[in-house]
Each structure stands twice: as structure tokens, then as C-alpha cells.
Protein backbone atom coordinates (compact mmCIF):
# COMPACT_ATOMS: atom_id res chain seq x y z
CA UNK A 1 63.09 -62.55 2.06
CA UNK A 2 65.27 -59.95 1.67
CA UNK A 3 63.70 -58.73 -1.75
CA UNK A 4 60.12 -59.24 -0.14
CA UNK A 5 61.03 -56.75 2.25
CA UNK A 6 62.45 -54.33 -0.18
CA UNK A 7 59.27 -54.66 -2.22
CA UNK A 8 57.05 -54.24 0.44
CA UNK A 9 58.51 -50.58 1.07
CA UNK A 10 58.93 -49.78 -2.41
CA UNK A 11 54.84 -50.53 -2.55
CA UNK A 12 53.83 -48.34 0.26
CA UNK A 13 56.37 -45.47 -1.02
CA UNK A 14 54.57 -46.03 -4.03
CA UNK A 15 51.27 -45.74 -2.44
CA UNK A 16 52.14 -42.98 -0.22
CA UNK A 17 53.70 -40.79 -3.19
CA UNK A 18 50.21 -41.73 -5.28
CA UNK A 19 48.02 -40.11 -2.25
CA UNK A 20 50.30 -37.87 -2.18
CA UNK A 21 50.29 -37.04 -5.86
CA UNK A 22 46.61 -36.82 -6.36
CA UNK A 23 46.33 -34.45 -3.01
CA UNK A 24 48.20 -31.94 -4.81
CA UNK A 25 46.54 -32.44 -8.40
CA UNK A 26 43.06 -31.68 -6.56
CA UNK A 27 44.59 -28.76 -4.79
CA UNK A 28 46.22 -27.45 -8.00
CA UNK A 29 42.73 -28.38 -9.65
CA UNK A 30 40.68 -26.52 -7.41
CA UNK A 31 43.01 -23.44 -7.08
CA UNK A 32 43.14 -23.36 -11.24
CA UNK A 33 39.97 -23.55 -11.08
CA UNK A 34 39.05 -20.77 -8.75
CA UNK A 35 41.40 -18.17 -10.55
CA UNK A 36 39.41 -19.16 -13.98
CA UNK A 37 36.28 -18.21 -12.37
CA UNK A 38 37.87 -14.79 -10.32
CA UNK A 39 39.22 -14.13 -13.88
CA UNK A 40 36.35 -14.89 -16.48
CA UNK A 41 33.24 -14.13 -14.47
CA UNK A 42 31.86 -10.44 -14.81
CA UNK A 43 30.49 -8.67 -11.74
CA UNK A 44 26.80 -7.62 -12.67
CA UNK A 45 26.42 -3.83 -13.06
CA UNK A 46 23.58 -2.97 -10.13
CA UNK A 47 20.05 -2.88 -11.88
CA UNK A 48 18.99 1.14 -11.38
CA UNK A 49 22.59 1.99 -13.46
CA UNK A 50 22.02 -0.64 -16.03
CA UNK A 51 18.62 0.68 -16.91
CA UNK A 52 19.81 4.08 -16.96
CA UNK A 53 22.36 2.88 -19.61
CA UNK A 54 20.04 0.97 -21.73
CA UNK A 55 16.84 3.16 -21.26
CA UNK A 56 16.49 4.98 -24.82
CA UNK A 57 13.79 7.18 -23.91
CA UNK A 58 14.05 8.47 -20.51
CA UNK A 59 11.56 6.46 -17.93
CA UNK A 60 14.07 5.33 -15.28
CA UNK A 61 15.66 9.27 -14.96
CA UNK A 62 11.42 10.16 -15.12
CA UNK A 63 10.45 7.85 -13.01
CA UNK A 64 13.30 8.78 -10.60
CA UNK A 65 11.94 12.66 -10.80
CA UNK A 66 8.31 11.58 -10.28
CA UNK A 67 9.77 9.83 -6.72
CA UNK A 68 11.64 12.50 -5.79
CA UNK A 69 8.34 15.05 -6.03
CA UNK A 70 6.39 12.79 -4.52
CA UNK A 71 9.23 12.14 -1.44
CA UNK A 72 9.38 15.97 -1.15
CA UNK A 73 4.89 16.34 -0.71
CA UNK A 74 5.49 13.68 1.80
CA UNK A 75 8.08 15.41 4.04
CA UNK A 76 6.12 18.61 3.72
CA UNK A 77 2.82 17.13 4.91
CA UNK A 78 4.88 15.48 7.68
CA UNK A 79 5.90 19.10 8.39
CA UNK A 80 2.89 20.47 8.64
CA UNK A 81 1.31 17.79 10.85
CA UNK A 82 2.48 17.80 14.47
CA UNK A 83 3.30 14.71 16.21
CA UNK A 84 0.52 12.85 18.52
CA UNK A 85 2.40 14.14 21.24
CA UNK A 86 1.07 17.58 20.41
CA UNK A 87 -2.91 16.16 20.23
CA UNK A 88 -4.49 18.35 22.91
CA UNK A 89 -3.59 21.54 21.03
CA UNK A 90 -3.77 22.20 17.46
CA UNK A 91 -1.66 24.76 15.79
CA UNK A 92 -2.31 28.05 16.23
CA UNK A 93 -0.86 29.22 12.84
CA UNK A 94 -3.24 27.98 10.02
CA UNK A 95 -1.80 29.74 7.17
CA UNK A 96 0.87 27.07 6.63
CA UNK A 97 -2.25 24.58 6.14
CA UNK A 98 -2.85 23.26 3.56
CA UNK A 99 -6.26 22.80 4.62
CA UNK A 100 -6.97 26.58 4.31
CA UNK A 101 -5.51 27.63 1.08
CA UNK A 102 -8.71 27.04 -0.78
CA UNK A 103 -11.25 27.11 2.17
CA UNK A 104 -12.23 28.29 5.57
CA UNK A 105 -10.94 31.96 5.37
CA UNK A 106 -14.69 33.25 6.92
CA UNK A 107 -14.44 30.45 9.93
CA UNK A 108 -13.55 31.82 13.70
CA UNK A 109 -10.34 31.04 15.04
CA UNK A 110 -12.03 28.37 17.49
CA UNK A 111 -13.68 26.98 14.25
CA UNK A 112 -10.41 26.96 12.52
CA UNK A 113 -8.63 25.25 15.53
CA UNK A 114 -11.05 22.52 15.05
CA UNK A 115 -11.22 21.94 11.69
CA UNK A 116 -7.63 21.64 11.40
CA UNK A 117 -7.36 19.41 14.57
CA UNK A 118 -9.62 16.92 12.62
CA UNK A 119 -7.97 17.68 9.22
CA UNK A 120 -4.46 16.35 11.14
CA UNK A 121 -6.51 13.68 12.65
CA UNK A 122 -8.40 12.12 9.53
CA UNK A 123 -6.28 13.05 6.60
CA UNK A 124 -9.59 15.13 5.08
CA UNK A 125 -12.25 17.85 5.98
CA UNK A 126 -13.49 16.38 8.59
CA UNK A 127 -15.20 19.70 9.95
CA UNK A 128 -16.92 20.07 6.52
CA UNK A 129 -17.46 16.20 6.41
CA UNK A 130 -19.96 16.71 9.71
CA UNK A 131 -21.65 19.68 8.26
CA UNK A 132 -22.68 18.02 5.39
CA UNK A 133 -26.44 16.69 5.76
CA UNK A 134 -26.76 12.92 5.92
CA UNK A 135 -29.34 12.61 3.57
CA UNK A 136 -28.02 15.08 0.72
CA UNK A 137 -29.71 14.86 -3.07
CA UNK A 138 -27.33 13.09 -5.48
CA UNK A 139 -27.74 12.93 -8.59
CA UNK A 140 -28.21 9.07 -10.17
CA UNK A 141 -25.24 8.96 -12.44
CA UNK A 142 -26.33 5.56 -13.68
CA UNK A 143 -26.85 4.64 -17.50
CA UNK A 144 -29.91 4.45 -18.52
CA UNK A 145 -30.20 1.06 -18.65
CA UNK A 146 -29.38 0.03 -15.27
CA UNK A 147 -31.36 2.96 -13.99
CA UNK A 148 -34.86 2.04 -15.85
CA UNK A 149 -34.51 -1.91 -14.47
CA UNK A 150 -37.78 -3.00 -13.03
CA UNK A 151 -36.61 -5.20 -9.75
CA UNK A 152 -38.76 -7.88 -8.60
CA UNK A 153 -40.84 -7.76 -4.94
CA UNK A 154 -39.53 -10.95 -3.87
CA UNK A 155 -35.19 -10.10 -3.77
CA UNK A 156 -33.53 -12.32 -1.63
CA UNK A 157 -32.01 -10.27 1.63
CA UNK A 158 -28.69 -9.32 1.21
CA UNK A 159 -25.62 -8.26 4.13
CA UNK A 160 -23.41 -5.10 3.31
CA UNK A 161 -20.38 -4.79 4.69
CA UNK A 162 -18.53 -1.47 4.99
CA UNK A 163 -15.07 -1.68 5.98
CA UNK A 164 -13.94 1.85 7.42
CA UNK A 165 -11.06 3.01 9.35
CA UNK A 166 -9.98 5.98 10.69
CA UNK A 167 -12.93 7.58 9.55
CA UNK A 168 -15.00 10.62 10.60
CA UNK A 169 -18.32 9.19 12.23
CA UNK A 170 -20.30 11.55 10.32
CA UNK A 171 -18.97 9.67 6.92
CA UNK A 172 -19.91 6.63 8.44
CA UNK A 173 -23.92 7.62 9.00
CA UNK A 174 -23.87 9.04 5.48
CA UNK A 175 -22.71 5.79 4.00
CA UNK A 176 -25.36 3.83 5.85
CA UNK A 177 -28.13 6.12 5.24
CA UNK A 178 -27.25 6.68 1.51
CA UNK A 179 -26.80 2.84 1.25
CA UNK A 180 -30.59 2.61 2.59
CA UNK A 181 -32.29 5.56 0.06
CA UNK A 182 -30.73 3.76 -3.14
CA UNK A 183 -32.20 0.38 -1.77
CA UNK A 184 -34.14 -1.24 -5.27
CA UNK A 185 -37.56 -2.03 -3.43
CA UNK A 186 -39.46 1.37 -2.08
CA UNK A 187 -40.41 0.85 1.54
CA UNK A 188 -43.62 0.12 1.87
CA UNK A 189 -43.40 -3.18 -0.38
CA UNK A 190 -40.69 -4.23 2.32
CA UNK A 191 -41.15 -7.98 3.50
CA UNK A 192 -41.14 -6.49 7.24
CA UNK A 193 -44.34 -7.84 9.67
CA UNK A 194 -44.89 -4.68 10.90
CA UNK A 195 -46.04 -3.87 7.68
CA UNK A 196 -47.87 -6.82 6.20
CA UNK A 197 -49.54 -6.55 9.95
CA UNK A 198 -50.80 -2.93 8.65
CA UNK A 199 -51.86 -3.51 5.28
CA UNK A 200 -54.03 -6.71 6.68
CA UNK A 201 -55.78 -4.49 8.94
């Protein structure tokens, strides 16, 4: 009995070293393991200095030039525009305009105020925009192939949507009425009843 006893302990200090044991081999695993990859693994360089290093002929430093211009036309129009706080008074200095470097020198001041009021407002000439006549001449700069097409009479109807926004209204009316001169059957062959009513009588 005695040597039962004595057995039984020497199995469970057996047992208990064993857990023991492979608790530390694990830790001692996972800490080896950890070092190898601290160690071994390279930090990536970030991508903008990497192509700056391996760019032969220049785009990333010319691309990087092209974005700095264009950040520095941005902050300059944002300086020349006032906020929409200031919208019930436009400038009254319109020689830092851009708007007026090329144009407008023979308008009156309360002209000028205006124009550049809608220039701030729509991004373009929208002063010149509305004194431009709605149904202008412009010249057919089709080939001459689709331009000599005979259409039929009988077209089926078709929808046009213009999508606008922000825009001056008279861009909008010259859009619509330009849409309506260029339409591919003249007028009075129309399929309208107003007008089959007048050619029957």
C-alpha cells in the first residue's frame, strides 16, 4: 500500500511537472517566435518616398509640382471670392478680379458690381451669359455626313433631360431653345393636331 501511495504522487508530480513543462515551451515558443518576426520583418517604406526613389524619370516630383500650382489657383480664387456671409454686397474693388482682366473695362460701376456679384455666384459670366440672345446663329459643326442625313416624318417622340445646377437661368432658356431649332423634323411636318387640324381645312 505503501508503494501505491508513493506511486500515486510520483504520477501527479509527474503530471504536474509535464503541464508545467509544456506551459513554458509554448511561452518560450511564442516569445522566440515574436522576436524572429520583430527581427526579420522590414517596415515598408511609405508609398510617396518609395516612388520618389524608384521613379527614373521624374513624374511623382512633376506630378507633386502640378498639385502644388493647382493648390495655390485654388486658395487664390478662394481669396478673391467673399464668403456667403458677405452676399448682399459685392466688392467694391474689381481690379483684383479675375473676371475683369480680359473684359468689362467700358461697364459702369453698378454694371460691374453686378457682373461680379453673379461671377462669385455662378463660377462664370453670368452678366454676359444673360446678354447673350437666346436664339444666337451657330454654326453646324457636324461632318458632312451626319449633317446631309435625310430623317424620316414618322420619328418616334423622344424625352430630353437636362440636368443643371447652379446655373444662370438665362443658360437654361438657351439650352432649351437651341435644343428645339436643331430638332431633325422642320415644324410644320410636326405630328401636333393643331396642325393636321389646319392643313385639313
Amino acid at each position: 500500500m505503501a508503494c501505491t501511495r508513493k506511486t500515486k504522487t510520483l504520477v501527479s508530480t509527474c503530471v504536474i511537472l509535464s503541464g508545467m513543462t509544456n506551459i513554458v515551451c509554448l511561452l518560450y515558443v511564442g516569445w522566440v517566435t515574436n522576436y524572429i518576426a520583430n527581427i526579420y520583418i522590414k517596415v515598408p517604406m511609405p508609398v510617396a518616398e518609395r516612388k520618389l526613389e524608384g521613379d527614373k524619370r521624374g513624374d511623382t516630383v512633376r506630378i507633386m509640382e502640378r498639385l502644388d500650382r493647382l493648390e495655390n489657383v485654388v486658395n487664390q480664387h478662394i481669396q478673391e471670392t467673399p464668403g456667403r456671409g458677405d452676399e448682399g454686397q459685392a466688392d467694391t474693388s474689381f481690379s483684383d478680379s479675375s473676371l475683369f482682366a480680359h473684359w468689362g473695362q467700358d461697364l459702369s460701376p453698378d454694371n460691374r458690381r453686378v457682373a461680379l456679384k453673379m461671377f462669385q455666384y455662378y463660377g462664370y459670366n453670368g452678366y454676359l451669359s444673360d446678354r447673350l440672345p437666346l436664339d444666337r446663329p451657330m454654326p453646324d459643326l457636324r461632318p458632312d455626313g451626319c449633317r446631309n442625313i435625310t430623317y424620316p416624318l414618322n420619328l418616334p417622340q423622344v424625352s430630353i433631360v437636362f440636368i443643371f445646377v447652379n446655373e444662370a437661368l438665362s443658360v437654361i432658356l438657351r439650352s432649351i431653345r437651341s435644343c428645339h431649332q436643331q430638332d431633325a423634323v422642320p415644324p410644320p411636318q410636326r405630328d401636333n393636331p393643331g396642325g393636321r387640324q389646319q392643313q385639313q381645312q
